[in-house]
Protein backbone atom coordinates (compact mmCIF):
# COMPACT_ATOMS: atom_id res chain seq x y z
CA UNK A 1 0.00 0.00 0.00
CA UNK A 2 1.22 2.98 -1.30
CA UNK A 3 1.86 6.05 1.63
CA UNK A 4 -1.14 8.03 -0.47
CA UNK A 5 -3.45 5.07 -0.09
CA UNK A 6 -2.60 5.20 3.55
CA UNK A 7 -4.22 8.39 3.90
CA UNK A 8 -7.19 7.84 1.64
CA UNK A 9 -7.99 4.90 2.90
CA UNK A 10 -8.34 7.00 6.98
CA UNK A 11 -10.26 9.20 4.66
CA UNK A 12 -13.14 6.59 3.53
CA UNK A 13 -13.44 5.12 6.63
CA UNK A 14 -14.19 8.45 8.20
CA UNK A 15 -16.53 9.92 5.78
CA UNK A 16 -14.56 13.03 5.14
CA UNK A 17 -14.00 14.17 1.45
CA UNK A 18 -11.03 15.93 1.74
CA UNK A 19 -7.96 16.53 4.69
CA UNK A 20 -5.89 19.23 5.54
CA UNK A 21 -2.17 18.31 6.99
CA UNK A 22 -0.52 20.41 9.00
CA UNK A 23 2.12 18.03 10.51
CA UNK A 24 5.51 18.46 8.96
CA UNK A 25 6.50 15.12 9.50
CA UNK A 26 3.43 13.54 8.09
CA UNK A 27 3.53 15.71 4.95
CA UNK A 28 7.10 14.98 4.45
CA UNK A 29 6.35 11.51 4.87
CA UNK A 30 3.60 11.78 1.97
CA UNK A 31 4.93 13.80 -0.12
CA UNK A 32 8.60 14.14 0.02
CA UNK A 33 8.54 17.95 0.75
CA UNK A 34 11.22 18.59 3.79
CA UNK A 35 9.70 22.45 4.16
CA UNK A 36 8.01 23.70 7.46
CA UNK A 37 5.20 26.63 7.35
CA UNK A 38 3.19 24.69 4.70
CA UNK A 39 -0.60 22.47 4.56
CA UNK A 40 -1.10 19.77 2.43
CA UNK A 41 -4.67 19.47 1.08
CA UNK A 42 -5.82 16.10 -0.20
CA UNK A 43 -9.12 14.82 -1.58
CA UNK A 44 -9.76 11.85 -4.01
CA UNK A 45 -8.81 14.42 -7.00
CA UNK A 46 -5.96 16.57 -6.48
CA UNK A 47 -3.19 16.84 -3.70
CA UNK A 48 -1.50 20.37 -3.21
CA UNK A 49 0.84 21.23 -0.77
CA UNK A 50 0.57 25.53 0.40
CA UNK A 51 3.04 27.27 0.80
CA UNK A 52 5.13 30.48 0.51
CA UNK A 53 7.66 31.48 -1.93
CA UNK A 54 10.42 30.93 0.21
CA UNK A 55 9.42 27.24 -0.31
CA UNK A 56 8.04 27.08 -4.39
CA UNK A 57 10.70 25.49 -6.05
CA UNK A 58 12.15 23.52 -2.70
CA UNK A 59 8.64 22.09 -3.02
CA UNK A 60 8.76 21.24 -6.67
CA UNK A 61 12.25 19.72 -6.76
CA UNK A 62 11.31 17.21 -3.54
CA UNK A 63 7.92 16.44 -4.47
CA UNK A 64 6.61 14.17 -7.34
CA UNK A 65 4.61 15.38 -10.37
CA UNK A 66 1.76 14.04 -8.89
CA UNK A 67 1.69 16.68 -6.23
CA UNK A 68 0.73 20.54 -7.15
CA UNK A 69 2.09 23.31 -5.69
CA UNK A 70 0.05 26.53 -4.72
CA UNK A 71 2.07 29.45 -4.11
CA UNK A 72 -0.53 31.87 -1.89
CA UNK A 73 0.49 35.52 -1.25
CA UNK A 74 0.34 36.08 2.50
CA UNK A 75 -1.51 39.26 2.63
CA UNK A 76 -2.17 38.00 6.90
CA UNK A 77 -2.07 35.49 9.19
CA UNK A 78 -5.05 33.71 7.91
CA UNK A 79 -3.97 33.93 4.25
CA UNK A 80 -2.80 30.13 4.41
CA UNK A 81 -6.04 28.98 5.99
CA UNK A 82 -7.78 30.83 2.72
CA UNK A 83 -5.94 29.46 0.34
CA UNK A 84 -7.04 25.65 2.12
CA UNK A 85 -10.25 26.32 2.31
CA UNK A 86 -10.98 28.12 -0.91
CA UNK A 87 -9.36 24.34 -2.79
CA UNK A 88 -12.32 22.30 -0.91
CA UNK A 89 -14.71 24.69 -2.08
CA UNK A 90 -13.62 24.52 -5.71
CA UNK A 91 -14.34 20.40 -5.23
CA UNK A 92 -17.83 21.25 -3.16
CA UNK A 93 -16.26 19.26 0.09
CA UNK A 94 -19.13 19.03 2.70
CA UNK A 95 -16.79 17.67 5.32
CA UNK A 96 -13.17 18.97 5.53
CA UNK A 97 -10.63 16.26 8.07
CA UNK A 98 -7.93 17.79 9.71
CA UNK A 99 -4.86 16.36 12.13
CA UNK A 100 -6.34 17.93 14.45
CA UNK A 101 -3.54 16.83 17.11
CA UNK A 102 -1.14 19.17 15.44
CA UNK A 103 -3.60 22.28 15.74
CA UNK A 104 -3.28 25.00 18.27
CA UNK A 105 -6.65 26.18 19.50
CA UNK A 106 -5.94 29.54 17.59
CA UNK A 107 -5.04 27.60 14.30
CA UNK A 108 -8.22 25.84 14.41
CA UNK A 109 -10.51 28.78 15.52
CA UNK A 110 -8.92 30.62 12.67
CA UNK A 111 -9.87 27.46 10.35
CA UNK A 112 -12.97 27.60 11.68
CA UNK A 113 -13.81 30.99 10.91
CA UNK A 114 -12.71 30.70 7.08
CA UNK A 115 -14.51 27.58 6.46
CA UNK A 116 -17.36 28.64 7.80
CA UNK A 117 -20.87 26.53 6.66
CA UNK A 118 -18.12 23.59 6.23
CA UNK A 119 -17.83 20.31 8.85
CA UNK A 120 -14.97 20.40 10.27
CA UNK A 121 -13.49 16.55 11.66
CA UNK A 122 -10.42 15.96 13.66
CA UNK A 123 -8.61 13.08 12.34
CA UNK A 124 -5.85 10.74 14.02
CA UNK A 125 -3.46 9.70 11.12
CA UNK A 126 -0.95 8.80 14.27
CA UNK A 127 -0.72 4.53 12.59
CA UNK A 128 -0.41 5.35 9.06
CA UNK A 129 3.40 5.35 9.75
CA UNK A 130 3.46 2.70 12.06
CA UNK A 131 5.19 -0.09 9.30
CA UNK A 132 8.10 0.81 7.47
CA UNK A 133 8.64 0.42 4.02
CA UNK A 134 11.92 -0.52 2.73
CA UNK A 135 12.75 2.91 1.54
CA UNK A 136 12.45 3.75 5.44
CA UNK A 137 13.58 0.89 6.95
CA UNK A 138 17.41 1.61 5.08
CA UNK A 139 17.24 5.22 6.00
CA UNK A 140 16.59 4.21 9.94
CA UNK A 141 19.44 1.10 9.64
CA UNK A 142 21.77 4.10 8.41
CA UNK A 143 21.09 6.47 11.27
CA UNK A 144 21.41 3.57 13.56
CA UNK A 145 25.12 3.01 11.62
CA UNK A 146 25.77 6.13 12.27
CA UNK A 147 25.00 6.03 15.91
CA UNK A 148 26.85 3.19 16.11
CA UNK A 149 30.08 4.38 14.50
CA UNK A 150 30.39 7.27 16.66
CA UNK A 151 29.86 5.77 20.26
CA UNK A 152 32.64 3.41 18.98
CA UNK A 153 34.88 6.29 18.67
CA UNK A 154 33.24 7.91 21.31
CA UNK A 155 34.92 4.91 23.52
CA UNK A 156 38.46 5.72 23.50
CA UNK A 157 37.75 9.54 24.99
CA UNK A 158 36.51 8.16 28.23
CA UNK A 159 38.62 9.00 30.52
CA UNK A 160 38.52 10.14 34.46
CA UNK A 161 38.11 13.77 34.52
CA UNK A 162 36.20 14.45 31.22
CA UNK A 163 32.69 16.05 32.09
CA UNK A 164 29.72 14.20 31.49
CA UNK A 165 28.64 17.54 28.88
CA UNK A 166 32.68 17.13 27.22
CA UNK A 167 31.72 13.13 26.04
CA UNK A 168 28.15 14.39 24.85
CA UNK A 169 29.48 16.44 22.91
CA UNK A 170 32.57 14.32 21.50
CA UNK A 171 29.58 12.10 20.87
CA UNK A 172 27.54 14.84 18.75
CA UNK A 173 30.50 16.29 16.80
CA UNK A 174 31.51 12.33 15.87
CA UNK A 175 27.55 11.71 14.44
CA UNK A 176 27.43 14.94 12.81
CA UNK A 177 30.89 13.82 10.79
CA UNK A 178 29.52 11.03 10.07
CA UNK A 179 26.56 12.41 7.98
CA UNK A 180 23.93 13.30 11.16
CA UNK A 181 21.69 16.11 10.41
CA UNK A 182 21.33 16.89 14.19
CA UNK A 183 20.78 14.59 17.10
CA UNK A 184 17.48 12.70 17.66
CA UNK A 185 17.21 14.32 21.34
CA UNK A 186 19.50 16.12 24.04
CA UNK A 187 22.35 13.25 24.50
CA UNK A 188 22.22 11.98 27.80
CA UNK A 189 25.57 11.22 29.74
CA UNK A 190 24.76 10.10 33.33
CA UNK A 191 27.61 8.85 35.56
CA UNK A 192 27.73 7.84 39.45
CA UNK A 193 24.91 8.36 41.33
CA UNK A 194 23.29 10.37 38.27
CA UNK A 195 22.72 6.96 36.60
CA UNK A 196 19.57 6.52 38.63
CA UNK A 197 18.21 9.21 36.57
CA UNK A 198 16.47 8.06 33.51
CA UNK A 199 16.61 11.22 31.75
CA UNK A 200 19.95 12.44 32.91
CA UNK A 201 20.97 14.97 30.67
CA UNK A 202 24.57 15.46 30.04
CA UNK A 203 26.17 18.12 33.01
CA UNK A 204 29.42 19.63 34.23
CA UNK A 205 30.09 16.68 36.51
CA UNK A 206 33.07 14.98 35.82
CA UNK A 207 33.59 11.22 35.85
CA UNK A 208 35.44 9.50 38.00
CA UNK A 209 36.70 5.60 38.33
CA UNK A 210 34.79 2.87 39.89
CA UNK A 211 31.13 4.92 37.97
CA UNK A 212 29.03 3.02 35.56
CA UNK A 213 27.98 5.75 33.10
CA UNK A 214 25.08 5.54 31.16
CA UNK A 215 25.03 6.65 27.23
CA UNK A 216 21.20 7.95 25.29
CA UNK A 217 21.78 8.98 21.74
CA UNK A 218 20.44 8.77 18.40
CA UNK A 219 21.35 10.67 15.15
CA UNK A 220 19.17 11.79 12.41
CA UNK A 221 19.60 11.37 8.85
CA UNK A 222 17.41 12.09 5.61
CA UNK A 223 14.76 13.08 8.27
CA UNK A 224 14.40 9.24 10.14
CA UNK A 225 15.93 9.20 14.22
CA UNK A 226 17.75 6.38 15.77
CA UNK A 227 17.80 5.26 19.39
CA UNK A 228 20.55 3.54 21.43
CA UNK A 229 21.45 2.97 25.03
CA UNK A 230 24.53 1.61 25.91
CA UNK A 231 26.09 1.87 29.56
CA UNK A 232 29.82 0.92 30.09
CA UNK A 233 31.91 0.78 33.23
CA UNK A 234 34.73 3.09 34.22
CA UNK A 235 37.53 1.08 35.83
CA UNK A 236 36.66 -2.53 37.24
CA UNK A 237 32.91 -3.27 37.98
CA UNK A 238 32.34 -4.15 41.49
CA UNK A 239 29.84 -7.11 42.52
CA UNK A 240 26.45 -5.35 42.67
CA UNK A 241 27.20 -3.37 39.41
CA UNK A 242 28.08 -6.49 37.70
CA UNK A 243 24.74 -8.56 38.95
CA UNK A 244 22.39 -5.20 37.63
CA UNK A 245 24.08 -5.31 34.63
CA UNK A 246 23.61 -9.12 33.98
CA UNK A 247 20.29 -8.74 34.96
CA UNK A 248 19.69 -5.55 32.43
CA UNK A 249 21.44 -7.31 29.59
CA UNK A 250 19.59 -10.62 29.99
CA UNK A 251 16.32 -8.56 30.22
CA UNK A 252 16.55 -6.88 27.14
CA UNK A 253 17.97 -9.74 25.24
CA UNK A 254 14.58 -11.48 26.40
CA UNK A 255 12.98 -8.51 24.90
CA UNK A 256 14.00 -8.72 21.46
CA UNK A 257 13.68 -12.36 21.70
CA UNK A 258 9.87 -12.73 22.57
CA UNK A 259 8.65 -9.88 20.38
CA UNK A 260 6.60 -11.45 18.02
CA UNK A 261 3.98 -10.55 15.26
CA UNK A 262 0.78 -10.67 16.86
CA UNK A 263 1.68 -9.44 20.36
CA UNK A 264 0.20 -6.26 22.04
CA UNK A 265 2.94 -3.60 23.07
CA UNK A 266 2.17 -4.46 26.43
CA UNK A 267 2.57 -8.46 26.67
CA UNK A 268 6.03 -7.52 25.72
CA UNK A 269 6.68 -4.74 28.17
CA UNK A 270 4.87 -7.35 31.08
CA UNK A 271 7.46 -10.25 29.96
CA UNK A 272 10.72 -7.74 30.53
CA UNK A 273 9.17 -6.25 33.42
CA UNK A 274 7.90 -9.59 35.16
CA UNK A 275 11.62 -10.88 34.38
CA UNK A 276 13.31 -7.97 36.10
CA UNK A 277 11.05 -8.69 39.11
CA UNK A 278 11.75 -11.93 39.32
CA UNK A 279 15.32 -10.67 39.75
CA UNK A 280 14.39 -8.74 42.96
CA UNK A 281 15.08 -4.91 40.89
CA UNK A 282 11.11 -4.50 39.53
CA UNK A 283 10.98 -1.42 41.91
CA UNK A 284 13.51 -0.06 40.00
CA UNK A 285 12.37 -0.57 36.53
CA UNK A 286 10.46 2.82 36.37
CA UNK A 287 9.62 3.78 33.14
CA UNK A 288 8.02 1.41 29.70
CA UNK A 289 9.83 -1.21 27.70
CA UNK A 290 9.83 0.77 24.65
CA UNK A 291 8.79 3.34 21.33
CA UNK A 292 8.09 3.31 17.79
CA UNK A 293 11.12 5.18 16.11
CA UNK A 294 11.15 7.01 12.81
CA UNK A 295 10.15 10.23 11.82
CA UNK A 296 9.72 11.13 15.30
CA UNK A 297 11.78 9.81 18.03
CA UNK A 298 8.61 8.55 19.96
CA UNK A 299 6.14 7.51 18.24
CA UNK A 300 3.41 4.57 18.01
CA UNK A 301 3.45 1.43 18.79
CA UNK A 302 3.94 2.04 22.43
CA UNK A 303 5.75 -0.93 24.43
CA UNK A 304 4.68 -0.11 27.94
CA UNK A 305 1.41 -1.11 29.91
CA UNK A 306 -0.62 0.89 27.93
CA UNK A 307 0.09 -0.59 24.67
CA UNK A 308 -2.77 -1.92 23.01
CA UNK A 309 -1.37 -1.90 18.94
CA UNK A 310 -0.95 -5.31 18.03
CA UNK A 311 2.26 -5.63 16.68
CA UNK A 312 2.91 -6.39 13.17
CA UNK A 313 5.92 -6.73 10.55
CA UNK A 314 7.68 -3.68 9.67
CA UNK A 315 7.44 -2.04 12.79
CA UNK A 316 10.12 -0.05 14.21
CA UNK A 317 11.03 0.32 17.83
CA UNK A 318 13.13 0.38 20.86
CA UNK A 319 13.29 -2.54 23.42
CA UNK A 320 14.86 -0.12 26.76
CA UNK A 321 14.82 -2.02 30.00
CA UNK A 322 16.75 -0.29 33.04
CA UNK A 323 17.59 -0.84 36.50
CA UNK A 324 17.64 2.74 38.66
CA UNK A 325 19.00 2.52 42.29
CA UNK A 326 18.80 6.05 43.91
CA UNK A 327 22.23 6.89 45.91
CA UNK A 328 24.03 4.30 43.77
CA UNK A 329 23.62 4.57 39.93
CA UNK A 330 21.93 2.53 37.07
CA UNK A 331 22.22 0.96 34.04
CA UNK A 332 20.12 0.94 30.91
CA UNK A 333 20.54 -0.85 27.65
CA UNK A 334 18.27 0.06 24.73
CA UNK A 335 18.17 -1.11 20.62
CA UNK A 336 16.28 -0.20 17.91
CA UNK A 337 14.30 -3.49 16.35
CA UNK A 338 12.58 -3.98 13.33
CA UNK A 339 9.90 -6.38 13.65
CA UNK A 340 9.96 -8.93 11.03
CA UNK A 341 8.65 -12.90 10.39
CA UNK A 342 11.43 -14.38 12.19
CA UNK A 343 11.21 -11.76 15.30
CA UNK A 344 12.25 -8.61 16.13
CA UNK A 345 16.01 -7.47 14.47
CA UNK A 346 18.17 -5.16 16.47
CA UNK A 347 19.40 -2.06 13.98
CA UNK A 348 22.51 -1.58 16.61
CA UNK A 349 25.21 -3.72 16.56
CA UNK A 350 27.29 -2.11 18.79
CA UNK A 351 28.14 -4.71 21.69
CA UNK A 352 25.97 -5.11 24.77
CA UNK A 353 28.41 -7.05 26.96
CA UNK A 354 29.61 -5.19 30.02
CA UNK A 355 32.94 -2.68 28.80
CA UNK A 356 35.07 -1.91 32.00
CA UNK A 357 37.43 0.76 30.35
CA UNK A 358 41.05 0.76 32.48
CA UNK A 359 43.36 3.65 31.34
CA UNK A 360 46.83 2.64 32.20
């Protein structure tokens, strides 16, 4: 099914005639265009993306012939929202379907207002890029290469006395060399105690031996995000650091071994986390298994307790147990999977065995 169909098909089931996109990731993903400040209309005729001249011939370069391009002359703020409505009239739409999560309460009143005697319906196009194709799925594997490549260089800066903040940024400069647009999310570096955080943005604190330290990164490339965990050891682990590893590692190897076509999000986040309990740390598993990856760095499916999609082949996303023990540290290890016949498919290859890094 082509990514048009996708759309059309939401379209019929909902009994709206035409849609207006707002989302820049969903337009891009439709059409190509890589522009911001635009709408794409679509009805079973014509498909036109709206924009400004600062975008025209951006537009017509990315885009196939297949998709028109409507310059409009932005006389005020509502000029856009004109322009949209005035192509529905043209093909007598009834009901107009918008994505509505991407609205602001003043875009839509304003939408509103110039489509007035029109039905309005908010739509949620949120599964339409749920499974990959393979154009996608070798964009992703790339950004995950990329990833990949630069925490392997990244591992022979670690050193005591760099700053959590100097190694995210080693870690940046080494993706964007390697062909990263930007990274997927603010890198997180999280040593010592500051492992326990789960969201431990990179700081000024400096690392010292005998500290796991905890690695979240991704890198972005032709507009798709990759996601990888990896925590290593600085110096020689001691006893409890090695047992929460082992149990971390064998946890998310479990993971990516039971996902299966057919499963719910959540029976796989309730396997990990039922593991992980059984290994005496389930009060310290705090947060869900995993996340569809692609154009956004979260996205659906959802692997955590409230993840009802079933699962199905060509879906993308992350398989993150962790282990958090305030006043001590943590450890999470995290993939990107693509979910095929045979199981899920880790993206990453980087290893997931414990590294103790010893600078003689």
């Amino acid at each position: 099914m082509t990514r048009l169909n996708k759309v059309l098909n939401v379209m019929a089931r909902s009994g709206v005639e035409a849609v207006l996109f707002k989302d820049e990731n969903t337009i891009r993903y439709v059409t190509g265009f890589s522009g911001d400040s635009s709408l794409l209309y679509l009805d079973n005729k014509r498909a036109v993306l709206i924009t400004d001249g600062r975008y025209t011939e951006q537009a017509r370069l990315e885009m196939s012939n297949m998709f028109k391009v409507l310059e409009y002359k932005a006389v005020d703020s509502k000029s856009i929202w004109r322009a949209a409505v005035e192509l529905a009239k043209e093909s007598r739409v009834n009901t107009l379907g918008f994505d509505g999560a991407w609205y602001s309460y003043a875009e839509f009143s304003v939408l509103a207002e110039v489509a007035e005697g029109m039905k309005l319906e908010s739509l949620d196009f949120s599964d339409i890029r749920m499974v990959k194709d393979k154009q996608e799925l070798e964009l992703l594997k790339h950004a995950a290469w990329i990833a990949d490549r630069a925490f392997t260089k990244l591992l022979l800066d670690i050193k005591p006395g760099c700053t959590e903040r100097e190694l995210a940024a080693r870690l940046e400069y080494y993706m964007r060399e390697l062909g990263s647009e930007k990274v997927s999310f603010d890198t997180i570096v999280a040593s010592g105690e500051r492992g326990a955080l789960p969201h431990g943005v990179a700081t000024e604190k400096r690392i010292e031996g005998g500290e796991l330290i905890t690695f979240d990164f991704g890198a972005v490339y032709k507009g798709y995000h990759s996601d990888i965990t990896r925590t290593v050891m600085m110096g020689m682990a001691t006893g409890w650091q090695k047992e929460v590893y082992a149990v971390v590692e064998a946890a998310q190897r479990r993971g990516i071994k039971e996902a299966q076509i057919g499963m719910t999000g959540k029976e796989v986040d309730a396997i990990v986390r039922q593991f992980i309990a059984d290994s005496g740390y389930g009060d310290y598993f705090v947060h869900g298994l995993g996340h569809g990856v692609g154009m956004e760095i979260h996205e659906m499916p959802s692997i955590n307790k409230r993840g009802e999609t079933v699962l199905e082949d060509g879906m993308v996303f992350t398989i993150e147990p962790g282990i958090y023990i305030p006043g001590k540290g943590g450890v999470r290890i995290e993939d990107t999977v693509v979910l095929t016949e045979g199981g899920a498919v880790p993206l990453n290859t980087v290893r997931k065995q414990l590294i103790e890094i010893v600078n003689i």
